[in-house]
C-alpha atoms as a PDB file:
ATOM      1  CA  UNK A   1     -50.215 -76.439 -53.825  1.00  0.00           C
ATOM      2  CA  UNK A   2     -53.355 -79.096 -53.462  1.00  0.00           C
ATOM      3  CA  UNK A   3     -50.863 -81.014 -56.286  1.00  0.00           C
ATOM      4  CA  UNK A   4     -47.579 -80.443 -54.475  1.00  0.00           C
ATOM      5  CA  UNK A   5     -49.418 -81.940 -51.368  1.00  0.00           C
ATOM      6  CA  UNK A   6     -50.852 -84.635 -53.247  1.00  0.00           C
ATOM      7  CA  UNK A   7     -47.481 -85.621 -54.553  1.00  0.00           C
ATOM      8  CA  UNK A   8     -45.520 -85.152 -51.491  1.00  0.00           C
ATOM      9  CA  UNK A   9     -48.270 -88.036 -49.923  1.00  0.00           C
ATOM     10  CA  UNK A  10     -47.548 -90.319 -53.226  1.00  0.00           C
ATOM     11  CA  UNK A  11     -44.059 -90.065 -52.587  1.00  0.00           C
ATOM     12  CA  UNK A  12     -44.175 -91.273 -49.093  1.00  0.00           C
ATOM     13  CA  UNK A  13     -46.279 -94.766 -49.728  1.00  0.00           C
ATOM     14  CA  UNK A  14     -44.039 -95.301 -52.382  1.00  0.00           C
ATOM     15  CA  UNK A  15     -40.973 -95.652 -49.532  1.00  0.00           C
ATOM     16  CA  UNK A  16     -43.449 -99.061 -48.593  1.00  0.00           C
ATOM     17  CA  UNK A  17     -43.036 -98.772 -45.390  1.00  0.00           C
ATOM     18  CA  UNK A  18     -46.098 -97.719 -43.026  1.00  0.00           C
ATOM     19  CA  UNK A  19     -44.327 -96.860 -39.981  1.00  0.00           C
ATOM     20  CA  UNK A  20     -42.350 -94.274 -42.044  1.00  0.00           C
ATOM     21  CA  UNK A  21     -45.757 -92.853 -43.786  1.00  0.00           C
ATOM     22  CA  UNK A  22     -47.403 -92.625 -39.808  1.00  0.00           C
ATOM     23  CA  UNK A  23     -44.453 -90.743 -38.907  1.00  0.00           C
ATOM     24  CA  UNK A  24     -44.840 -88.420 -41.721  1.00  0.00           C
ATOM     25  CA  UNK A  25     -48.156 -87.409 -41.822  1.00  0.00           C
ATOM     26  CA  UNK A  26     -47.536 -86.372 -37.947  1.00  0.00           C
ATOM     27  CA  UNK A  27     -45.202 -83.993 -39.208  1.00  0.00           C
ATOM     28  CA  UNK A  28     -46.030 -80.319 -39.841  1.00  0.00           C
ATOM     29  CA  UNK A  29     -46.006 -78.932 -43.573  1.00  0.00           C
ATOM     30  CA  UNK A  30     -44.592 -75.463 -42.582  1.00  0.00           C
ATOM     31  CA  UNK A  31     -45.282 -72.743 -44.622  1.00  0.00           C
ATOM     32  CA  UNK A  32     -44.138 -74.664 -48.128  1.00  0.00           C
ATOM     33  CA  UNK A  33     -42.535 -71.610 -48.924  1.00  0.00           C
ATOM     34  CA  UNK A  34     -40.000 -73.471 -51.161  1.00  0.00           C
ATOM     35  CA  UNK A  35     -42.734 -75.502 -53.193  1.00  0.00           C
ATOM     36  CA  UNK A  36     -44.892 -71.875 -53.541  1.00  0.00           C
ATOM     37  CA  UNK A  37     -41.556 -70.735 -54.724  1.00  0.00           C
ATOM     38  CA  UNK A  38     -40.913 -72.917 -57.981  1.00  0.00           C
ATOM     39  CA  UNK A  39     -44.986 -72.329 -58.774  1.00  0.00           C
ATOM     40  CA  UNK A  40     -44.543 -69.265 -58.905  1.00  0.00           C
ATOM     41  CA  UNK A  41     -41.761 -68.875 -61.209  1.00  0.00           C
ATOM     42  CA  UNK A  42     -42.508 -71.691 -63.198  1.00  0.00           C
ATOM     43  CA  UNK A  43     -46.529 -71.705 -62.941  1.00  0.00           C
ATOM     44  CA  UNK A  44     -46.572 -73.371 -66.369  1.00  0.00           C
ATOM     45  CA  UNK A  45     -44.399 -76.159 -66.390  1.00  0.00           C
ATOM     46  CA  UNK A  46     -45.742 -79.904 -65.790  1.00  0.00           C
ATOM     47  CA  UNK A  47     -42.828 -80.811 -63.664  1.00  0.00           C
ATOM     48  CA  UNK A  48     -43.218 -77.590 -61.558  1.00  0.00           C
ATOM     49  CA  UNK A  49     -45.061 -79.664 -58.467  1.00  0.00           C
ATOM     50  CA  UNK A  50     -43.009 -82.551 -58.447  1.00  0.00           C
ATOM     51  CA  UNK A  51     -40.153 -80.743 -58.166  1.00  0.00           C
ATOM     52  CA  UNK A  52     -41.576 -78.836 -55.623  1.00  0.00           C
ATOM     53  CA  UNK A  53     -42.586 -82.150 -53.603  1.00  0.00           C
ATOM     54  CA  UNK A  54     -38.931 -83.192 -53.909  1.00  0.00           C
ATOM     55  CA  UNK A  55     -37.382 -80.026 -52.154  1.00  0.00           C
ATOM     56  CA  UNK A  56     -40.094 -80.103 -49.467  1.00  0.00           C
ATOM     57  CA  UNK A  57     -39.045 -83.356 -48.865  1.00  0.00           C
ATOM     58  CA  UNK A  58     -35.284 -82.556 -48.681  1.00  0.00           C
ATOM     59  CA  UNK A  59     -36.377 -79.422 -46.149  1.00  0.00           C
ATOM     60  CA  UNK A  60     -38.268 -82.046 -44.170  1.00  0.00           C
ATOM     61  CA  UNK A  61     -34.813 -84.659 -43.648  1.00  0.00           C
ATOM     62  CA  UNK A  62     -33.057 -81.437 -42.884  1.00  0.00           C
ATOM     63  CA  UNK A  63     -35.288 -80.230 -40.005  1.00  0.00           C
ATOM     64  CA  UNK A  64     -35.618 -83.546 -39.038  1.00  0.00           C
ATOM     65  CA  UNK A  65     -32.035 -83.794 -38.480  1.00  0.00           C
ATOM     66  CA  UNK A  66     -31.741 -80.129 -37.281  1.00  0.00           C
ATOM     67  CA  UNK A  67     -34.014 -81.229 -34.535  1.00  0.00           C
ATOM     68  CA  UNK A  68     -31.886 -84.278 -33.252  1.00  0.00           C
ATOM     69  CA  UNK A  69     -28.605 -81.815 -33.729  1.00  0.00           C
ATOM     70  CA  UNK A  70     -30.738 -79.476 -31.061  1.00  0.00           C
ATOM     71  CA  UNK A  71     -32.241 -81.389 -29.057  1.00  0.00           C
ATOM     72  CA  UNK A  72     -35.222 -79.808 -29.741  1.00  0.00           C
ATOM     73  CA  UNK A  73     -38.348 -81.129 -28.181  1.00  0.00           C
ATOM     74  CA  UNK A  74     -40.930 -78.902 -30.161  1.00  0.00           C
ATOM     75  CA  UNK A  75     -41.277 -78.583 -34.148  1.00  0.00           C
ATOM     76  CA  UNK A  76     -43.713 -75.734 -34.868  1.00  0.00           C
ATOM     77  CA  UNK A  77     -45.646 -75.808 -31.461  1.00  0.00           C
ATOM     78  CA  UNK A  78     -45.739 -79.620 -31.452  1.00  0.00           C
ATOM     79  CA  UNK A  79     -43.143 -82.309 -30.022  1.00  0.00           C
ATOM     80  CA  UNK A  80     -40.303 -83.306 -32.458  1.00  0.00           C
ATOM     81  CA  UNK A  81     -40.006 -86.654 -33.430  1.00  0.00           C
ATOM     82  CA  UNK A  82     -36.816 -87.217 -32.099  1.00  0.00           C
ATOM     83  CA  UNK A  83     -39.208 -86.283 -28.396  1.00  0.00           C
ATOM     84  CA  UNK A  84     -41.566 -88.927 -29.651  1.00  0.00           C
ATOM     85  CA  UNK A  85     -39.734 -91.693 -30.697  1.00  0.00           C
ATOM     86  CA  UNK A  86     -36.241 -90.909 -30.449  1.00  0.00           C
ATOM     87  CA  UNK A  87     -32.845 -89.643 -32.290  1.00  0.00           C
ATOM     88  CA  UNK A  88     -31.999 -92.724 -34.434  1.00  0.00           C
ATOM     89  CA  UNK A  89     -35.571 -93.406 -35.634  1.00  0.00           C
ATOM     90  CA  UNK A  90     -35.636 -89.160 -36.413  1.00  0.00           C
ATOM     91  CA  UNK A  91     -32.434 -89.433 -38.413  1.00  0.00           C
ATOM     92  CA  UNK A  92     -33.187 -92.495 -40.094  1.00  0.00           C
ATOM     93  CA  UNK A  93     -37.080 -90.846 -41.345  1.00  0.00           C
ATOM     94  CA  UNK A  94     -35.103 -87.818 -42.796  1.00  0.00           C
ATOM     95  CA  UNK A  95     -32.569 -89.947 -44.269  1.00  0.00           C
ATOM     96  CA  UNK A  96     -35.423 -91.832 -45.850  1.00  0.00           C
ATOM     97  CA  UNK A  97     -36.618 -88.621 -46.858  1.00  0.00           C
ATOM     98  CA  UNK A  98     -33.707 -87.057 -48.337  1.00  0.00           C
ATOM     99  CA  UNK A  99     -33.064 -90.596 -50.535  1.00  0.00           C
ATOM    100  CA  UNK A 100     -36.320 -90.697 -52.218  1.00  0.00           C
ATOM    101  CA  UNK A 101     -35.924 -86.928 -52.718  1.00  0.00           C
ATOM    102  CA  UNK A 102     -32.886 -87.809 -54.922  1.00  0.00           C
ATOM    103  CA  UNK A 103     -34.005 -90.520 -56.696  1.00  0.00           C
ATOM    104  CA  UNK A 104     -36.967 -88.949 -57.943  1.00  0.00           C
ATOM    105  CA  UNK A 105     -34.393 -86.008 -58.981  1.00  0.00           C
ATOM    106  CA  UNK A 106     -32.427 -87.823 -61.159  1.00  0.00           C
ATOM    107  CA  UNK A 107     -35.761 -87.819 -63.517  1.00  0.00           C
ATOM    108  CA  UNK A 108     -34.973 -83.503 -63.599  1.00  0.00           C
ATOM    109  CA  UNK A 109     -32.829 -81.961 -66.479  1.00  0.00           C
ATOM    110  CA  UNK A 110     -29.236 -82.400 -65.276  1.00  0.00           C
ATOM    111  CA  UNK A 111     -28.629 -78.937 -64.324  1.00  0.00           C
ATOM    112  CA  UNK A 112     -31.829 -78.950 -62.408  1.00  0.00           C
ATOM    113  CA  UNK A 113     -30.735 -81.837 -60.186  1.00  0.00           C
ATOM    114  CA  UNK A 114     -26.696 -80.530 -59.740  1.00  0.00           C
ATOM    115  CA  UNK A 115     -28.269 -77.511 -58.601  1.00  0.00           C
ATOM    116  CA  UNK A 116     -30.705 -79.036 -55.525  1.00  0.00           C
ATOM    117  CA  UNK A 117     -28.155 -82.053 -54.876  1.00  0.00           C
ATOM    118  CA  UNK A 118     -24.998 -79.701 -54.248  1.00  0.00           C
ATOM    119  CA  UNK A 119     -27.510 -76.891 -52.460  1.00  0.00           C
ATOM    120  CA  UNK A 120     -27.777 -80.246 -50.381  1.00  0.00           C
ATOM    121  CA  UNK A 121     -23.848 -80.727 -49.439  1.00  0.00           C
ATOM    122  CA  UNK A 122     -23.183 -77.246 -48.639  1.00  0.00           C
ATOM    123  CA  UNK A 123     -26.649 -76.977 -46.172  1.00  0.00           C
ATOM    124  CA  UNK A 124     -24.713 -80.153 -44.330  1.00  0.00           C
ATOM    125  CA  UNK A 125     -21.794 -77.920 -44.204  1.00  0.00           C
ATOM    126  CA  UNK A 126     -23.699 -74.844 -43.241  1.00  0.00           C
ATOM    127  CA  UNK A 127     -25.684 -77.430 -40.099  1.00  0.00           C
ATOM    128  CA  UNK A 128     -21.930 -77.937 -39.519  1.00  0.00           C
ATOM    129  CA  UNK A 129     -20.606 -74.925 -39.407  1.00  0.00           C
ATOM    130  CA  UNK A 130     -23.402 -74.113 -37.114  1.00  0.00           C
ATOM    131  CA  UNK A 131     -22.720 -76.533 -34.573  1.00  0.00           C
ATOM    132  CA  UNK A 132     -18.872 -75.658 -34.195  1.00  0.00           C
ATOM    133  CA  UNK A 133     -19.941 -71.841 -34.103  1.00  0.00           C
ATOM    134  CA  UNK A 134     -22.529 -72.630 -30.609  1.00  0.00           C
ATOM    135  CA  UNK A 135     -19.818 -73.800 -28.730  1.00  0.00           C
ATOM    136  CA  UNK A 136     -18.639 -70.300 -27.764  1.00  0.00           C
ATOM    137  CA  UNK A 137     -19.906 -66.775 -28.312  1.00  0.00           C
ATOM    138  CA  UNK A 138     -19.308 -65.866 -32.666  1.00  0.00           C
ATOM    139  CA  UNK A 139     -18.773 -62.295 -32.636  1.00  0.00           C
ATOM    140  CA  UNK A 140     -18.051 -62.745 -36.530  1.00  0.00           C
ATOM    141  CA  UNK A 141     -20.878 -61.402 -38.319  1.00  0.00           C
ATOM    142  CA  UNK A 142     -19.172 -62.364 -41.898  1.00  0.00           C
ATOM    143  CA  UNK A 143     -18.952 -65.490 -40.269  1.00  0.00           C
ATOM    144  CA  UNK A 144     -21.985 -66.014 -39.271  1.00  0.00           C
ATOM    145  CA  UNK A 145     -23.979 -64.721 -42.934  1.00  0.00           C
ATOM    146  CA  UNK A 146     -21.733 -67.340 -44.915  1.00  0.00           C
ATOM    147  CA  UNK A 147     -22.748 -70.138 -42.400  1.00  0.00           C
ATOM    148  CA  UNK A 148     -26.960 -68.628 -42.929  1.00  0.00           C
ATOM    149  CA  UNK A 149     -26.502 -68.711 -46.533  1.00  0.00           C
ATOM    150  CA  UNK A 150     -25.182 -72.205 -46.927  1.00  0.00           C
ATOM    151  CA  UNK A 151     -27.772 -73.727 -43.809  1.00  0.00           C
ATOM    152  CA  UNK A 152     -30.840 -71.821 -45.302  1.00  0.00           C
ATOM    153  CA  UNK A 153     -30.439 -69.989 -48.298  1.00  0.00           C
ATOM    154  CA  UNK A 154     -28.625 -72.014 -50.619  1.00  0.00           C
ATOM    155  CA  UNK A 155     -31.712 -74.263 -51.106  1.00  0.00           C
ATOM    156  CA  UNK A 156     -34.280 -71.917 -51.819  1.00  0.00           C
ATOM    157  CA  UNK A 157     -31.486 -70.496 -54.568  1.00  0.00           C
ATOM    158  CA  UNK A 158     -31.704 -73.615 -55.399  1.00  0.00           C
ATOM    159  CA  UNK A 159     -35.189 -73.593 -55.729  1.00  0.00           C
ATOM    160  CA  UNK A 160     -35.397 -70.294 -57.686  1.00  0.00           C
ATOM    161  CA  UNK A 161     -32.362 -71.235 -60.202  1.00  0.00           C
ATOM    162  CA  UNK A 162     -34.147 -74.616 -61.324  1.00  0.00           C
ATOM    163  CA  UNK A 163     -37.790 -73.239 -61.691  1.00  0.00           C
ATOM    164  CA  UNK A 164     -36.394 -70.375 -63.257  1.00  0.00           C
ATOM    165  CA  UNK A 165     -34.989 -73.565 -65.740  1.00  0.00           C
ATOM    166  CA  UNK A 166     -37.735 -74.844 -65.941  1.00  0.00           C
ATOM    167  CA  UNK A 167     -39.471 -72.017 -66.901  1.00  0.00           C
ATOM    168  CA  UNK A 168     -36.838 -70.966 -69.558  1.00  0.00           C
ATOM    169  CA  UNK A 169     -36.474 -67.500 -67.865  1.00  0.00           C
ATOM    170  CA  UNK A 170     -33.836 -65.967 -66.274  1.00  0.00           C
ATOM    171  CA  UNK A 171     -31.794 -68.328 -64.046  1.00  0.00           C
ATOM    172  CA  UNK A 172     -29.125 -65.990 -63.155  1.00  0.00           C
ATOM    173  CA  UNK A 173     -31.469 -62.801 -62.039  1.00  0.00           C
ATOM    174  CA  UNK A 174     -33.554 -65.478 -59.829  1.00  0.00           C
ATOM    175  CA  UNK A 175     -30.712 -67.310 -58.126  1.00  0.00           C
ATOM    176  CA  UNK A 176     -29.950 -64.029 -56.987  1.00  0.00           C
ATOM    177  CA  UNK A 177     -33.558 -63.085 -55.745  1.00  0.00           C
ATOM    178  CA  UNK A 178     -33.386 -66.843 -54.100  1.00  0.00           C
ATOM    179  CA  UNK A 179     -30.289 -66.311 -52.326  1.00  0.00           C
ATOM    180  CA  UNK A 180     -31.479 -63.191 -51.015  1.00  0.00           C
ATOM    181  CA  UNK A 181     -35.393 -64.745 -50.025  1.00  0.00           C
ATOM    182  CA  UNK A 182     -33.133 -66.955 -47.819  1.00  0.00           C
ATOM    183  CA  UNK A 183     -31.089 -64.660 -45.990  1.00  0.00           C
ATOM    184  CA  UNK A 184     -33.691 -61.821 -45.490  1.00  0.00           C
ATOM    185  CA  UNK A 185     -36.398 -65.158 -44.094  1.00  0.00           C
ATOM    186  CA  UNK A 186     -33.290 -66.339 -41.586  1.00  0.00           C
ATOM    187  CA  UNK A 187     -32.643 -63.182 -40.509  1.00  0.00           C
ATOM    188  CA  UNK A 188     -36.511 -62.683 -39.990  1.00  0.00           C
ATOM    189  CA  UNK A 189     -36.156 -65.846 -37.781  1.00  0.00           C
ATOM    190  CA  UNK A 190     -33.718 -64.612 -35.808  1.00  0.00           C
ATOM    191  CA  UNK A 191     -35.472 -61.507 -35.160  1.00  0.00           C
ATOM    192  CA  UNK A 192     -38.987 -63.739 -34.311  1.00  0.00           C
ATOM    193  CA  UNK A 193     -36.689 -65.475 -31.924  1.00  0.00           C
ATOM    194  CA  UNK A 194     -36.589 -62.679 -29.169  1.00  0.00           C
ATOM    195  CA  UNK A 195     -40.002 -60.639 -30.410  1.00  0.00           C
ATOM    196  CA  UNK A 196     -42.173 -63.229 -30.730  1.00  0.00           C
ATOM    197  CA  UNK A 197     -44.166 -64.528 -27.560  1.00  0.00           C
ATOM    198  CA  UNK A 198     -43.720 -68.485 -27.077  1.00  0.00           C
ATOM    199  CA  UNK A 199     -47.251 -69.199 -27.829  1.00  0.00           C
ATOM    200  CA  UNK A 200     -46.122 -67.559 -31.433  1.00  0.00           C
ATOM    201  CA  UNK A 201     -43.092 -69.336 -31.901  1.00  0.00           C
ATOM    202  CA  UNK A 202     -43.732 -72.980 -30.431  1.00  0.00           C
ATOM    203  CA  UNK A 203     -40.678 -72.875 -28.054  1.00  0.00           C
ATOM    204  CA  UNK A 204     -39.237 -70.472 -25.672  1.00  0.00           C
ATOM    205  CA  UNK A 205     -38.425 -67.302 -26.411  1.00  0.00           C
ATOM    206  CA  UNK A 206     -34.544 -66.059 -27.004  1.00  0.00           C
ATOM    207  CA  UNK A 207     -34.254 -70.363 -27.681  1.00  0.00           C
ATOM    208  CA  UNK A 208     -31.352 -69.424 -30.535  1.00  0.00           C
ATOM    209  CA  UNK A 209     -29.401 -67.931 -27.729  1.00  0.00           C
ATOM    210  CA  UNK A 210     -30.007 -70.486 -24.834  1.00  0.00           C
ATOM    211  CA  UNK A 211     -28.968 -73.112 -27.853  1.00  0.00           C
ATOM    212  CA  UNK A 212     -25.755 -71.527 -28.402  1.00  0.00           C
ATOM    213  CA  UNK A 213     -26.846 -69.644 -31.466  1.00  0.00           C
ATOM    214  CA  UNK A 214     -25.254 -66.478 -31.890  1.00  0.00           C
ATOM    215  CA  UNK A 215     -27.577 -64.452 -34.383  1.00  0.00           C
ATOM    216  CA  UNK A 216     -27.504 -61.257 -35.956  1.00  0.00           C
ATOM    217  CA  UNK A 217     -29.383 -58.897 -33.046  1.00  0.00           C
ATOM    218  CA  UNK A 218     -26.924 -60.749 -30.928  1.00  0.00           C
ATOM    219  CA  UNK A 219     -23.863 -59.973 -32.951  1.00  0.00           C
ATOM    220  CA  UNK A 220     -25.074 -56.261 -33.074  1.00  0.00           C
ATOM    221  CA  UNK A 221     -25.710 -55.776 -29.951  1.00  0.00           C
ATOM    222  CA  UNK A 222     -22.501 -57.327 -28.387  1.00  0.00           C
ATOM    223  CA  UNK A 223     -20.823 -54.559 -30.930  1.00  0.00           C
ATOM    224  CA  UNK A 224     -23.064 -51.963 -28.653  1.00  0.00           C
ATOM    225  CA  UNK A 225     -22.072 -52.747 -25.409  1.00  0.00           C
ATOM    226  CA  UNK A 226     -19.512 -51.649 -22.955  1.00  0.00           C
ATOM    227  CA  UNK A 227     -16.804 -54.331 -21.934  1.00  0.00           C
ATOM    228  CA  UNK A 228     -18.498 -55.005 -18.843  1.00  0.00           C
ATOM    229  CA  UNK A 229     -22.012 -55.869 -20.488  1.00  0.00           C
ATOM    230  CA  UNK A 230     -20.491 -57.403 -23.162  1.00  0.00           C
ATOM    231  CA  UNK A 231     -19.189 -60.004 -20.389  1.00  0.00           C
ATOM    232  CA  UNK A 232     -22.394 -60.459 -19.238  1.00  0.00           C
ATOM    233  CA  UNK A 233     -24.098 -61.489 -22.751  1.00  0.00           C
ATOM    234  CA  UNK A 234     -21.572 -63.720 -23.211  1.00  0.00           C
ATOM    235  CA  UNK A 235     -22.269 -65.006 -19.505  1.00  0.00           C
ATOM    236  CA  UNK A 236     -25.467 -66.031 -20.768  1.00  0.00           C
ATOM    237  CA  UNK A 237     -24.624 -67.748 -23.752  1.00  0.00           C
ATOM    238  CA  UNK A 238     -26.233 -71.701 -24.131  1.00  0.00           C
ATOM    239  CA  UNK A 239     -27.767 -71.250 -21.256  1.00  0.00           C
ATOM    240  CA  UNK A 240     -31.673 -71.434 -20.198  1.00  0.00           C
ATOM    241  CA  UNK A 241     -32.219 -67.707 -19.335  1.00  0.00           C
ATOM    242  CA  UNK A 242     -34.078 -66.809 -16.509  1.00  0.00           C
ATOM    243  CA  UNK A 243     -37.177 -64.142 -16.764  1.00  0.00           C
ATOM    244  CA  UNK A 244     -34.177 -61.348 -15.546  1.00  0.00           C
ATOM    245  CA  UNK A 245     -31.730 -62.350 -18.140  1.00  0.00           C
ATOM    246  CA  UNK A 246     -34.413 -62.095 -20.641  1.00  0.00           C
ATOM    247  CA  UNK A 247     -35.474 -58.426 -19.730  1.00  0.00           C
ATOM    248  CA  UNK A 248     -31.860 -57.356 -19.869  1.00  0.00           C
ATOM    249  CA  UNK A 249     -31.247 -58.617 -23.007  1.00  0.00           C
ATOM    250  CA  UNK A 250     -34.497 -57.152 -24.404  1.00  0.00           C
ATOM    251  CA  UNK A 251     -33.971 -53.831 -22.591  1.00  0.00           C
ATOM    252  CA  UNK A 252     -30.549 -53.355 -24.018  1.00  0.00           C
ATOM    253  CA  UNK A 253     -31.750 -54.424 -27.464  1.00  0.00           C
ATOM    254  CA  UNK A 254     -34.361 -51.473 -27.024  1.00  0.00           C
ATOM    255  CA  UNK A 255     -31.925 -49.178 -26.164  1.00  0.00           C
ATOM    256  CA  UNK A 256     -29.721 -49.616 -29.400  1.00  0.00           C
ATOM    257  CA  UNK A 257     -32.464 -50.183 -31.578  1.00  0.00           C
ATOM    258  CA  UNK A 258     -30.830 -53.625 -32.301  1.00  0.00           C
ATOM    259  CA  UNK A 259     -34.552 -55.328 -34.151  1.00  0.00           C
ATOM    260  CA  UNK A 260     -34.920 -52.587 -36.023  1.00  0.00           C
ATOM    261  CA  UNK A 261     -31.352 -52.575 -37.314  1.00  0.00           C
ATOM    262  CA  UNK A 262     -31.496 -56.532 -38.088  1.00  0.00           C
ATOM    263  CA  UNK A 263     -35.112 -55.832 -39.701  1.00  0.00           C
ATOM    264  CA  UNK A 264     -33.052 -52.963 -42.033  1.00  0.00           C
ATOM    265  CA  UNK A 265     -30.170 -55.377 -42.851  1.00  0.00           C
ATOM    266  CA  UNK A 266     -32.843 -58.148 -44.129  1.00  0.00           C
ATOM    267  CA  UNK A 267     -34.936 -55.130 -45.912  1.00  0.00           C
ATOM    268  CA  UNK A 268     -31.829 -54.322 -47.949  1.00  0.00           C
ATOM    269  CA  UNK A 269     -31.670 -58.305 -49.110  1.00  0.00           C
ATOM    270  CA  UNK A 270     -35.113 -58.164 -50.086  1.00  0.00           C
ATOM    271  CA  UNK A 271     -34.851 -54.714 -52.243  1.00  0.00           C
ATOM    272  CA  UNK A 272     -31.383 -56.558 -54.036  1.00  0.00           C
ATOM    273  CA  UNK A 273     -33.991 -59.444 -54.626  1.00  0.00           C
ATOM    274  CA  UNK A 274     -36.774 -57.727 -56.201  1.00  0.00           C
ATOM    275  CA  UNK A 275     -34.130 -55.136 -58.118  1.00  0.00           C
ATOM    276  CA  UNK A 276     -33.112 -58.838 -59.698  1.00  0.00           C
ATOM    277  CA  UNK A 277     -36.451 -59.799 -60.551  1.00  0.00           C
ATOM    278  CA  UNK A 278     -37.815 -56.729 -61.888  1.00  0.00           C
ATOM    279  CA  UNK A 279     -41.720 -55.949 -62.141  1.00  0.00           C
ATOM    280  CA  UNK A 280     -42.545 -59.306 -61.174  1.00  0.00           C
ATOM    281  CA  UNK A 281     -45.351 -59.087 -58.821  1.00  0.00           C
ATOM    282  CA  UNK A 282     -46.089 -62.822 -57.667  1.00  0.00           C
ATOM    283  CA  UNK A 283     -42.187 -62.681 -56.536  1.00  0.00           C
ATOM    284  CA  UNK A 284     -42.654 -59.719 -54.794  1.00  0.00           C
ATOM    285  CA  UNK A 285     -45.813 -60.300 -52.906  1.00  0.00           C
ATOM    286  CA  UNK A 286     -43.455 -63.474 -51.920  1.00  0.00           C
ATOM    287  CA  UNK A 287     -40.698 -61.431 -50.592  1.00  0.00           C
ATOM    288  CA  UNK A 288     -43.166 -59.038 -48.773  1.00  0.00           C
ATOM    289  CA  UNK A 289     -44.691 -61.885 -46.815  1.00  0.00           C
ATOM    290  CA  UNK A 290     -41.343 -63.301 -45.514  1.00  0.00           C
ATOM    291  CA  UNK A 291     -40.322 -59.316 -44.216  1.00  0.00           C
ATOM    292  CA  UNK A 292     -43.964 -58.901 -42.746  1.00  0.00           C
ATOM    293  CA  UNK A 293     -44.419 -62.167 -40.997  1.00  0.00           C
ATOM    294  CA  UNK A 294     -45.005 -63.042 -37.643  1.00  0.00           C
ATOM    295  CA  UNK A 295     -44.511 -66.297 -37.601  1.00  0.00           C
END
């Protein structure tokens, strides 16, 4: 990871431009879980960090981008860029991001690079999709795993098909384990959203919700409720909840063991995963850490 880090920071002053490299270096690295990813599938291979340093890049533009779509003020307890200097200098950092991403792909065996750039295009549809579906209340849960996969999951498939390439191992079996990785670590999300205190999380509590995300504990519990509370939920939806609001939603949550039943649904992705993987321990220990989180 001291590599990927290393590259990721040689990437940057290659772009020339100081102002962009300032802006960078403000930002935080996250958990890297994509990079850790491809090294540990492909601990061997020479081209293993690079490639890792590309996709955190590409994750970077996205949230980047995310943020401005949001209007978020806070990135991972501290304020966004698009707080700090505005929307069109945010958007044009991740764009400058996601460009020398993709020119430093087209170095990458071609099936390598087909796999990240079009894991690209359909997270722009999924950040899309997302948008249209917070402008009223999605009670489509089909709906609403298609739109996860392509916004989160498709690029850390994308990361687990092309180390698995790299590698010469099994890219089928750990596309599959990827996909899943990405689901089970959204849906984790979504649960952190409501559990997690706002000292945890780095923004307020139930935020999805007040942003006009519908997630999974949401969808379930609207399914749980009688017509007249179901009314009220939707009442609430993209709107900053008040301290009542919030104990209501938690309360009824409680009472239909809604967490637990998300936390079950993103369990089940993470045994398909590690059935696809087999004994591989590394991979495992991954997929443990993304159900056990906190954070």
């Amino acid at each position: 990871m001291k590599t990927v880090e290393t590259l990721i920071s040689k990437l940057i002053d290659e772009v020339n431009y100081p102002y962009a490299t300032e802006l960078f270096q403000k930002l935080s690295g996250g958990k890297r879980l994509r990079a850790r990813l491809i090294l540990t599938i492909a601990p061997e291979a020479s081209a293993a960090p690079l490639l890792g340093a590309i996709v955190e890049l590409i994750h970077a533009a996205s949230l980047l981008h995310d943020d401005v779509i949001d209007e978020a003020q806070l990135r991972r307890g501290v304020p966004s860029v698009n707080a700090t200097q505005g929307s069109k200098t945010a958007i044009m950092l991740g764009d400058i991001l996601y460009s020398k991403a993709f020119s430093e792909l087209t170095a990458f065996d071609p099936a390598i690079s087909r796999a990240v750039a079009e894991s690209v295009t359909r997270l722009s549809v999924g950040e899309m999709m997302d948008v249209a579906m917070a402008e009223s209340f999605n009670t489509d849960r089909d709906l609403y795993l298609k739109m996860l996969y392509l916004k989160t999951a498709t690029l850390i498939e994308a990361c687990a098909y092309s180390a698995a390439v790299l590698a010469g191992k099994d890219a089928q079996a750990h596309l599959t384990y990827g996909k899943n990785l990405g689901l089970a670590f959204q849906i984790v999300d979504d649960i952190l959203d409501i559990t997690a205190d706002e000292a945890t999380l780095g923004k307020p509590s139930l935020n999805d919700f007040s942003e006009g995300k519908v997630t999974l504990p949401y969808i379930d519990l609207y399914e749980r409720l009688n017509e007249q509370e179901q009314q009220r939920l939707i009442a609430s939806h993209g709107k900053v909840l008040d301290n009542e609001e919030k104990r209501w939603i938690r309360s009824k949550m409680d009472e239909f063991k809604i967490i637990e039943s998300s936390y079950t649904h993103a369990r089940a992705l993470c045994d398909e995963a590690i059935e696809a993987i087999g004994e591989d321990v590394a991979l495992r220990a991954i997929i443990e850490s993304v159900i056990q989180r906190s954070h």
